[in-house]
PDB file of N, CA and C in Angstrom:
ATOM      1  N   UNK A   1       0.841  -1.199   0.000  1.00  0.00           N
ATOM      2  CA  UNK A   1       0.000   0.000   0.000  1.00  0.00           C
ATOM      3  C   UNK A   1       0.875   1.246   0.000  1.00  0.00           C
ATOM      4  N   UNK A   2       1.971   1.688   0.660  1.00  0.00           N
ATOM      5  CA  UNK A   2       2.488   2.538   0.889  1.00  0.00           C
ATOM      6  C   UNK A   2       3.427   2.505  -0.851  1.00  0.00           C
ATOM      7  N   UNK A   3       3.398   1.346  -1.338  1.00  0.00           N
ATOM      8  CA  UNK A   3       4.313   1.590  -2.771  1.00  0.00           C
ATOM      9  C   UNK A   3       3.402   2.099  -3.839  1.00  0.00           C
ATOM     10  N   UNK A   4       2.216   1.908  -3.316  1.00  0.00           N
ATOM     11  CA  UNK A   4       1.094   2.501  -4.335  1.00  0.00           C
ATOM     12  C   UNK A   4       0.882   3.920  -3.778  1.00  0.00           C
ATOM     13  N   UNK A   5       1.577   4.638  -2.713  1.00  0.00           N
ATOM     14  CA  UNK A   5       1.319   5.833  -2.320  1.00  0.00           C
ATOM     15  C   UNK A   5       2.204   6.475  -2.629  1.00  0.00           C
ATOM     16  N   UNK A   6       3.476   6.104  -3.148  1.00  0.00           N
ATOM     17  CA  UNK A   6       5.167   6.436  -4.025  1.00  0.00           C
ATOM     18  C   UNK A   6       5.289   6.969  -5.075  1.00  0.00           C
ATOM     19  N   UNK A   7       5.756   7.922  -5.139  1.00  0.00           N
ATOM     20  CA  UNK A   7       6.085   8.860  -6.538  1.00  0.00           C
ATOM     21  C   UNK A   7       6.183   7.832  -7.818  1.00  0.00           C
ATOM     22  N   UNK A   8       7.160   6.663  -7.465  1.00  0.00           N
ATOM     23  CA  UNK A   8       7.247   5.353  -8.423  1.00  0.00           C
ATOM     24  C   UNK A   8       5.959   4.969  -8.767  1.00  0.00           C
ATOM     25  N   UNK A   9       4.706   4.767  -8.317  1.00  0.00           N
ATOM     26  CA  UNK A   9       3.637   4.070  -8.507  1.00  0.00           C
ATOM     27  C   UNK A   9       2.858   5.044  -9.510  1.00  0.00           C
ATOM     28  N   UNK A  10       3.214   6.386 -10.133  1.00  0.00           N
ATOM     29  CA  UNK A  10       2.614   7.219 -10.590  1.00  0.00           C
ATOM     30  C   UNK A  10       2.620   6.533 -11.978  1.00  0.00           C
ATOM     31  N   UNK A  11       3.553   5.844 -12.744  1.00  0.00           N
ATOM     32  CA  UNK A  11       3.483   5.186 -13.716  1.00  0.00           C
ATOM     33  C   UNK A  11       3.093   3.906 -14.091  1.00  0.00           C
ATOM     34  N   UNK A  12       2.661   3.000 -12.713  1.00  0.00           N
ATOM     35  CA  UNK A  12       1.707   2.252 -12.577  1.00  0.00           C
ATOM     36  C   UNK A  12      -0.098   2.576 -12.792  1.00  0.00           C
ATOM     37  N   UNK A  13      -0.074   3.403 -12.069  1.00  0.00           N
ATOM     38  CA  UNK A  13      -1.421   3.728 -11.806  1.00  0.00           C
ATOM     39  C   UNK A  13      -1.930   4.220 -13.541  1.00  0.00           C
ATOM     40  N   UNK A  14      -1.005   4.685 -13.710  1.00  0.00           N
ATOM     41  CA  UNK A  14      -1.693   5.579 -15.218  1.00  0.00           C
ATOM     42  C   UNK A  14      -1.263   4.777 -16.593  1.00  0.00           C
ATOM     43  N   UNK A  15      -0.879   3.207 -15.988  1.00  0.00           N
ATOM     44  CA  UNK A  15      -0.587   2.230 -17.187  1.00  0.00           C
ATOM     45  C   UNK A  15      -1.885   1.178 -17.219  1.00  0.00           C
ATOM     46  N   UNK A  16      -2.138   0.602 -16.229  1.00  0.00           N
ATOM     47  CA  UNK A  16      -2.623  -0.839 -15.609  1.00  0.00           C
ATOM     48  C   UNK A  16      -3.923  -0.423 -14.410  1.00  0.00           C
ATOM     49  N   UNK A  17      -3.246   0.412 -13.532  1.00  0.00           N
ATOM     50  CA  UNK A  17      -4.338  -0.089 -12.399  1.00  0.00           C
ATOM     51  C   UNK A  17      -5.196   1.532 -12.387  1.00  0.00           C
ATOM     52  N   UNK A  18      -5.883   1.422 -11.757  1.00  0.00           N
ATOM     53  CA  UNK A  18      -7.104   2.384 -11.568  1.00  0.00           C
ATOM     54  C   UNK A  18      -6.366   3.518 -10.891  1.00  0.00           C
ATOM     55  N   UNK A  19      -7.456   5.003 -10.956  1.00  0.00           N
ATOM     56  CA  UNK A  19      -7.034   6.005  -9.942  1.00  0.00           C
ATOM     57  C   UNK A  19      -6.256   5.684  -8.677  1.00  0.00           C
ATOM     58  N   UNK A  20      -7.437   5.169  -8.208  1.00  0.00           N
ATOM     59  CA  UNK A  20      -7.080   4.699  -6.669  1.00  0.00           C
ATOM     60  C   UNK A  20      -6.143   4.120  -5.633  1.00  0.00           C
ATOM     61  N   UNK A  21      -5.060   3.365  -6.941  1.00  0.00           N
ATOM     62  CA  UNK A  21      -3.715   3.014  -6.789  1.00  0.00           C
ATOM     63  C   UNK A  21      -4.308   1.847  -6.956  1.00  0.00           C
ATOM     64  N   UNK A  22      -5.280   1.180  -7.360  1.00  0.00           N
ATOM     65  CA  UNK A  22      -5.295  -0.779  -7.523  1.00  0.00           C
ATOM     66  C   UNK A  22      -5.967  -0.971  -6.387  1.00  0.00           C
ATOM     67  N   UNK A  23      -6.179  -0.061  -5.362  1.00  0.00           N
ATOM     68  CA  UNK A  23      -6.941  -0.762  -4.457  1.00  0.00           C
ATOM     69  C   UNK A  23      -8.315  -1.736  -4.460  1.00  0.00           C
ATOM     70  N   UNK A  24      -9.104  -1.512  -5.601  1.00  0.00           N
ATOM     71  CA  UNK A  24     -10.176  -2.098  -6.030  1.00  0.00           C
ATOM     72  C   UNK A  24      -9.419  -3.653  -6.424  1.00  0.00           C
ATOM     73  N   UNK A  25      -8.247  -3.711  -6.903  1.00  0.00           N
ATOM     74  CA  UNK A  25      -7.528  -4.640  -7.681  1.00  0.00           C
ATOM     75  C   UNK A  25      -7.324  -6.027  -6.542  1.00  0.00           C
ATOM     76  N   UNK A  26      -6.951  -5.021  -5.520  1.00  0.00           N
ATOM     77  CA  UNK A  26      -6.881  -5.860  -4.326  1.00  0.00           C
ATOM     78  C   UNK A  26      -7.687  -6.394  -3.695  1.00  0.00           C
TER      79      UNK A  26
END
């Protein structure tokens, strides 16, 4: 959770997982 709250995860979120950081994913 906290890696989905990471400057790094900004190019996750806006490739693959939702706004929310994937939390729905989870």
């Amino acid at each position: 959770v906290l890696f989905l709250a990471s400057p790094a995860s900004d190019y996750i979120t806006g490739a693959v997982l939702p706004v929310d950081g994937g939390a729905t994913a989870l």
